[in-house]
Protein backbone atom coordinates (compact mmCIF):
# COMPACT_ATOMS: atom_id res chain seq x y z
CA UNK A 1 17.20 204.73 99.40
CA UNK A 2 15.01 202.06 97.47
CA UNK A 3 12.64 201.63 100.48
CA UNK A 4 8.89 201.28 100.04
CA UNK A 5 7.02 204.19 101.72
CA UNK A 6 4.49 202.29 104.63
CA UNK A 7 1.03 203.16 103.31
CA UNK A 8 -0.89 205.63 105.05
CA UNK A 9 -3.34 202.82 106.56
CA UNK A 10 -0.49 201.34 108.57
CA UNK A 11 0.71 205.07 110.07
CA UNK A 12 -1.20 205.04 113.04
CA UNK A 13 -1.24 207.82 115.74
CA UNK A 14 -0.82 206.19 119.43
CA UNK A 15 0.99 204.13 121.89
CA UNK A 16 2.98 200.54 120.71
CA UNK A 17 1.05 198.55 123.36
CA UNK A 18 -0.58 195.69 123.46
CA UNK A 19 -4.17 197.55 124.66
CA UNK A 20 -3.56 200.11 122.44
CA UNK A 21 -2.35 198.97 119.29
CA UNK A 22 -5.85 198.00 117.90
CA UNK A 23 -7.32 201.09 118.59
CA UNK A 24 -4.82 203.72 116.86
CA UNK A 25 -6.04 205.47 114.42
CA UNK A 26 -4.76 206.02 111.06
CA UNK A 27 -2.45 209.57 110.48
CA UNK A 28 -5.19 209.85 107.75
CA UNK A 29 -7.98 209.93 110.02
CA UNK A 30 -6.66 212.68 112.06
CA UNK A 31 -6.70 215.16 109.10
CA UNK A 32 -6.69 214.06 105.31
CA UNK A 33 -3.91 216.82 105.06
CA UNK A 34 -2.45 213.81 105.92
CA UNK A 35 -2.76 211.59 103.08
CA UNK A 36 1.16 210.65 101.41
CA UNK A 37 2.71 213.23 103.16
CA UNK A 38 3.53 212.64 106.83
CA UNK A 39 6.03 214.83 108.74
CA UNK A 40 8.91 213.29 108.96
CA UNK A 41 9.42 213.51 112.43
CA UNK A 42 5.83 211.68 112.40
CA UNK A 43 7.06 209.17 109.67
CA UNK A 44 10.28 207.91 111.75
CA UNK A 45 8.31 207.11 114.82
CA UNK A 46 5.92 205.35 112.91
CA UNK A 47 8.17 203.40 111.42
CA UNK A 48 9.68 202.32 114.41
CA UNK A 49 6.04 200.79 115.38
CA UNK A 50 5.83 198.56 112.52
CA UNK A 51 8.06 196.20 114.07
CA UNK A 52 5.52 196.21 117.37
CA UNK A 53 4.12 192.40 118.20
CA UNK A 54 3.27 192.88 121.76
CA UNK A 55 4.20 194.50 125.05
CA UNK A 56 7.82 192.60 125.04
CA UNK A 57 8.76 193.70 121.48
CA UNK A 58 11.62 196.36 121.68
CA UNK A 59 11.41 199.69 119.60
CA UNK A 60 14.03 200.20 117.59
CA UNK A 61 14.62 203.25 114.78
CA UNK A 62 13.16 201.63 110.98
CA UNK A 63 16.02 202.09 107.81
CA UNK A 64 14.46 205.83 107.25
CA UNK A 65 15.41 206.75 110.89
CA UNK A 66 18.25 204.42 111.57
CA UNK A 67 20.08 206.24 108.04
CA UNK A 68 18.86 209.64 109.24
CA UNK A 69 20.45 209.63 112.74
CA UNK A 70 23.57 207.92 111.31
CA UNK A 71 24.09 210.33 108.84
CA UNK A 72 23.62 212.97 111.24
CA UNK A 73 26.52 211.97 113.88
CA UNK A 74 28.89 210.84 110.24
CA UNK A 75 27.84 214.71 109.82
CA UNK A 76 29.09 215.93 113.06
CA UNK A 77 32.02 213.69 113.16
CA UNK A 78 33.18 215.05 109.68
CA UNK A 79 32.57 218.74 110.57
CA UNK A 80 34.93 218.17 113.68
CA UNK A 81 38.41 219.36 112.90
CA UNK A 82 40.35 218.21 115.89
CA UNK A 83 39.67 214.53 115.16
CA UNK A 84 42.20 211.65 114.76
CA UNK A 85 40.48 210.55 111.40
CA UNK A 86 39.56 213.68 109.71
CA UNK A 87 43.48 214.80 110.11
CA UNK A 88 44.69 211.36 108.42
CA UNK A 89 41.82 211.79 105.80
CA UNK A 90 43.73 215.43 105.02
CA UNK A 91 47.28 213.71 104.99
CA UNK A 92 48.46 215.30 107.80
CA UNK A 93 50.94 213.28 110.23
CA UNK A 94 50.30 213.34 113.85
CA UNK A 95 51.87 211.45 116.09
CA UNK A 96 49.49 209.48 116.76
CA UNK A 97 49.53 208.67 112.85
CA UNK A 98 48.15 205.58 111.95
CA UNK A 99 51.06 205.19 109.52
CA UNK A 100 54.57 204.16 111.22
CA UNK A 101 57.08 206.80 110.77
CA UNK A 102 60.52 206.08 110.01
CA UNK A 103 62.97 208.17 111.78
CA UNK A 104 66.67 208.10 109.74
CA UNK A 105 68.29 208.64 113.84
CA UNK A 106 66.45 205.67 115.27
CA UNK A 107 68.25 203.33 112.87
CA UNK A 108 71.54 202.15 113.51
């Protein structure tokens, strides 16, 4: 994805607040297990904090989560045969075809 890893010292274990922020310790102090390899479930979270300032900052998902959870619905989406989309992308018509039809009757 060409995205920098965050470094172990800035994967910290805790709550995004203001009172707490300062205080979290590093996933690497918990166990040195720890140390470049992060669960991922761990890493995503984490990287949602990064963007913390104080108590008003919103939480949002980082590039790592964001793509993960958008791949994941384009996924489902894709797998789903009775959508509008995924029959165009086969070439079938529907009638609710994106593509006008042209009906030899209709013409006079």
């Amino acid at each position: 994805m060409g995205i920098d890893p965050i470094a172990d010292k800035d994967l910290r274990i805790g709550k995004a607040t203001e009172d707490d922020a300062a205080d979290n310790p590093a996933i690497t102090e918990i166990s040195k297990r720890f140390a470049g390899n992060a669960p991922l479930w761990y890493y995503i979270l984490a990287e949602a904090q990064q963007a913390f300032e104080d108590n008003s900052t919103p939480i949002r998902l980082g590039r790592v989560g964001g793509r993960i959870v958008t791949e994941v619905f384009a996924g489902l989406l894709l797998a789903t045969n009775t959508l509008f989309f995924h029959k165009i992308r086969r070439g079938r018509q529907t009638r609710h075809s994106l593509t006008p039809t042209t009906n030899s009757a209709s013409r006079s």
